[in-house]
C-alpha atoms as a PDB file:
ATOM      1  CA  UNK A   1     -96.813-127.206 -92.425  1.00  0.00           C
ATOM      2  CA  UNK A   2     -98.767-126.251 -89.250  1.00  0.00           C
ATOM      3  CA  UNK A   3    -102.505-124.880 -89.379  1.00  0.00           C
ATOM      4  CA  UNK A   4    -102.458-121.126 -88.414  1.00  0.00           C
ATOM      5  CA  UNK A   5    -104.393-119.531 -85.647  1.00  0.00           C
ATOM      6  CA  UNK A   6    -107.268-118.082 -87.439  1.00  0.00           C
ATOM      7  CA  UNK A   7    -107.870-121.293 -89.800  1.00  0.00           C
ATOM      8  CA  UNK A   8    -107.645-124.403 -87.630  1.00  0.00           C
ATOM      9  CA  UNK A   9    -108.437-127.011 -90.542  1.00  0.00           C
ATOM     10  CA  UNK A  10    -106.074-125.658 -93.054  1.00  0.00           C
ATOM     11  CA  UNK A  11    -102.677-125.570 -93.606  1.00  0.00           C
ATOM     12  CA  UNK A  12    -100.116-123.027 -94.248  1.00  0.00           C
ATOM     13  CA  UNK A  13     -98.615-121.998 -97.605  1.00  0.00           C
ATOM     14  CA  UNK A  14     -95.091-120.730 -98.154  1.00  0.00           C
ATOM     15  CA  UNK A  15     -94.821-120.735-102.050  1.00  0.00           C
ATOM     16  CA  UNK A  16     -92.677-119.168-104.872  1.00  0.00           C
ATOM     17  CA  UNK A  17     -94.587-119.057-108.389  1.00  0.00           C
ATOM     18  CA  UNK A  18     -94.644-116.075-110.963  1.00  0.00           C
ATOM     19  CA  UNK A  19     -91.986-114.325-109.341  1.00  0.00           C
ATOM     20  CA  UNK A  20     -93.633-114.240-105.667  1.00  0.00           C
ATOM     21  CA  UNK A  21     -93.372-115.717-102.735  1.00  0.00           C
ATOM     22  CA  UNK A  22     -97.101-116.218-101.476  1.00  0.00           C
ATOM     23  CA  UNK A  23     -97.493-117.075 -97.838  1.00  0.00           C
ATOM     24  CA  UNK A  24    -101.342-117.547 -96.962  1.00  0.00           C
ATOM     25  CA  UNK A  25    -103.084-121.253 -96.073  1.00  0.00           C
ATOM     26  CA  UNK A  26    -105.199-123.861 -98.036  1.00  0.00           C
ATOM     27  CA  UNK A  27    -107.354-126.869 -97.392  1.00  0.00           C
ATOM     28  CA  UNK A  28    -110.117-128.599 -98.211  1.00  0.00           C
ATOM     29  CA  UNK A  29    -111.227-131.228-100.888  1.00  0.00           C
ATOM     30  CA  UNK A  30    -113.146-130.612-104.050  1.00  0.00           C
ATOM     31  CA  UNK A  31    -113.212-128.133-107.030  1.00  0.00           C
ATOM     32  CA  UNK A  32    -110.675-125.423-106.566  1.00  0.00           C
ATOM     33  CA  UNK A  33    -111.480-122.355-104.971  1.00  0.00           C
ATOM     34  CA  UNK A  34    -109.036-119.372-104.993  1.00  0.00           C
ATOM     35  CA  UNK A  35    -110.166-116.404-102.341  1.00  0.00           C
ATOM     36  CA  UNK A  36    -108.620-113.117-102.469  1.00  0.00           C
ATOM     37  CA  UNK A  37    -109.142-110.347-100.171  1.00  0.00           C
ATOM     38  CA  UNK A  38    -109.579-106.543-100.709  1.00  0.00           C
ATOM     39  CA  UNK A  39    -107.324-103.702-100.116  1.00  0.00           C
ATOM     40  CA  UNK A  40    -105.678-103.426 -97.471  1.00  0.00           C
ATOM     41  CA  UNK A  41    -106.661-106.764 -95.592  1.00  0.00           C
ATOM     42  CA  UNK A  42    -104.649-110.048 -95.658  1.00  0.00           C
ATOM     43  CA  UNK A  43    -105.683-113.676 -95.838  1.00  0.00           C
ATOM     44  CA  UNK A  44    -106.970-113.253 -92.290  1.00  0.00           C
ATOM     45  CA  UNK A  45    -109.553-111.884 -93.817  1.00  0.00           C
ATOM     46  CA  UNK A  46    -111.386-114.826 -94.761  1.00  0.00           C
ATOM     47  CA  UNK A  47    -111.014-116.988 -91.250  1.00  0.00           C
ATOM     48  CA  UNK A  48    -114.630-116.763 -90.873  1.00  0.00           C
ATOM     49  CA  UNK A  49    -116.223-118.234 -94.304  1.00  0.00           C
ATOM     50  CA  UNK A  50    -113.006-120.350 -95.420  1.00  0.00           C
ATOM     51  CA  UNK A  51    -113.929-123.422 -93.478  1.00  0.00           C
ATOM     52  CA  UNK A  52    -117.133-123.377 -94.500  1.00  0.00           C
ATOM     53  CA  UNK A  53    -116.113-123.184 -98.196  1.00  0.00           C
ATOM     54  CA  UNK A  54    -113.798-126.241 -97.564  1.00  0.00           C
ATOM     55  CA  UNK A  55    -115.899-128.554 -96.343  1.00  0.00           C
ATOM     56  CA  UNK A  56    -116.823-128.585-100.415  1.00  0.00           C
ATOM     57  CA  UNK A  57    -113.574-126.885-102.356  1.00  0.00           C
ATOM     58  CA  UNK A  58    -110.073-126.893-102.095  1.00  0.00           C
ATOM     59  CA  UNK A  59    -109.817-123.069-101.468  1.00  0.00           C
ATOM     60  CA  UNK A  60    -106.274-121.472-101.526  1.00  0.00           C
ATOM     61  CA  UNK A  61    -106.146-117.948 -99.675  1.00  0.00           C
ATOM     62  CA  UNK A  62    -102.858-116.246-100.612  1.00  0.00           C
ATOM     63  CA  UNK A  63    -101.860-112.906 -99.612  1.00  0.00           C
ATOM     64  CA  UNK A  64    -101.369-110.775-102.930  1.00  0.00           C
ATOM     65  CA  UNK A  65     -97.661-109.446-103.447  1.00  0.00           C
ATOM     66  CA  UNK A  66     -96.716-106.794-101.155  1.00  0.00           C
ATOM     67  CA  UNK A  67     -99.326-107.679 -98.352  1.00  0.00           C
ATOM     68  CA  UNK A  68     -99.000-109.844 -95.397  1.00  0.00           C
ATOM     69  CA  UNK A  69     -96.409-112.059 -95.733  1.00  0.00           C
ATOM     70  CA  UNK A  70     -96.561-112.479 -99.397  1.00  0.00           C
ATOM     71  CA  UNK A  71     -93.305-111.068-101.311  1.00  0.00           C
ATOM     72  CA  UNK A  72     -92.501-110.426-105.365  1.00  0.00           C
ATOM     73  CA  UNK A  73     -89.277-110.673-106.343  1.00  0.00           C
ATOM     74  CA  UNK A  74     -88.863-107.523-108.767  1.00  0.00           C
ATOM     75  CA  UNK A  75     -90.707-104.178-108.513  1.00  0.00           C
ATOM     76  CA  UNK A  76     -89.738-103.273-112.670  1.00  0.00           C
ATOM     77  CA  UNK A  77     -91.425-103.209-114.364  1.00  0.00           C
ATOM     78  CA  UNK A  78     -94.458-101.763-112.727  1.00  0.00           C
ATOM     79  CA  UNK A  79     -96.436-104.158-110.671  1.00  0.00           C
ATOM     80  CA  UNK A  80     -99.313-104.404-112.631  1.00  0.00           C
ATOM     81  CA  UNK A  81    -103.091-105.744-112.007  1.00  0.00           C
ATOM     82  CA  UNK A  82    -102.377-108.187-115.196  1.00  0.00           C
ATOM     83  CA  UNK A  83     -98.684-109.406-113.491  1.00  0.00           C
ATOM     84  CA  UNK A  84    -100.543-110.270-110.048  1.00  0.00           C
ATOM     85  CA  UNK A  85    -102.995-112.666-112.071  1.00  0.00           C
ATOM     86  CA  UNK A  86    -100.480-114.390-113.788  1.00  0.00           C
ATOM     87  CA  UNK A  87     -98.649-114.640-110.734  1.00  0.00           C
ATOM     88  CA  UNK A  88    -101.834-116.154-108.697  1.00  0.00           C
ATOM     89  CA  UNK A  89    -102.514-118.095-111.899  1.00  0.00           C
ATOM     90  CA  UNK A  90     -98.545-119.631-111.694  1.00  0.00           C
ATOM     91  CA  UNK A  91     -99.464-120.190-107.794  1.00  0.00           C
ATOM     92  CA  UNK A  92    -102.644-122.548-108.540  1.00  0.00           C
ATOM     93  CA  UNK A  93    -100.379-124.503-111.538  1.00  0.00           C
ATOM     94  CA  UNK A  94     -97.547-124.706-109.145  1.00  0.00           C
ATOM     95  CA  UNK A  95    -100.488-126.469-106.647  1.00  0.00           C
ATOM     96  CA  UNK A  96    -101.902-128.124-109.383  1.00  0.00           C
ATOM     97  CA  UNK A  97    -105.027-126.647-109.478  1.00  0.00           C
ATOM     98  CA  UNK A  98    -107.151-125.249-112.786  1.00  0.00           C
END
């Protein structure tokens, strides 16, 4: 996949796990690193201090269901805080990352 704009040494991510399809981009080489962002930004959010952070970690930067490009599959039941982190926890299996 292509890097993106705002993150010139990373790479896009375009991946379904836990019932979502998470776009967003990763990189980098060393312990894993998952970044989220706050309500209501995106990814994008973290183009200043993500390349930093991967000069050391392999950070993955998803955008959370419903935001940015990111999709889930089924709104019922209720989209729940405790669905999204299994959903981001199926993501970093899926990229094999603990």
């Amino acid at each position: 996949m292509s890097s993106p704009a705002f993150f010139p040494s990373l790479r896009r991510i375009d991946i379904e796990a836990g019932d979502v399809r998470f776009a967003g981009v990763m990189g980098g080489d060393g312990p894993p690193l998952l970044l989220l962002r706050g309500y209501p930004q995106t990814h994008i959010a973290w183009r200043r201090l993500a390349p930093e952070l991967a000069k050391h970690d392999s950070v993955v930067i998803p955008d959370l269901p419903g935001y940015g490009a990111s999709r889930h599959r089924d709104m019922s039941p209720r989209w729940t805080k405790r669905r999204v982190g299994d959903a981001l926890a199926a993501l970093m299996t899926h990229l094999g990352l603990q």
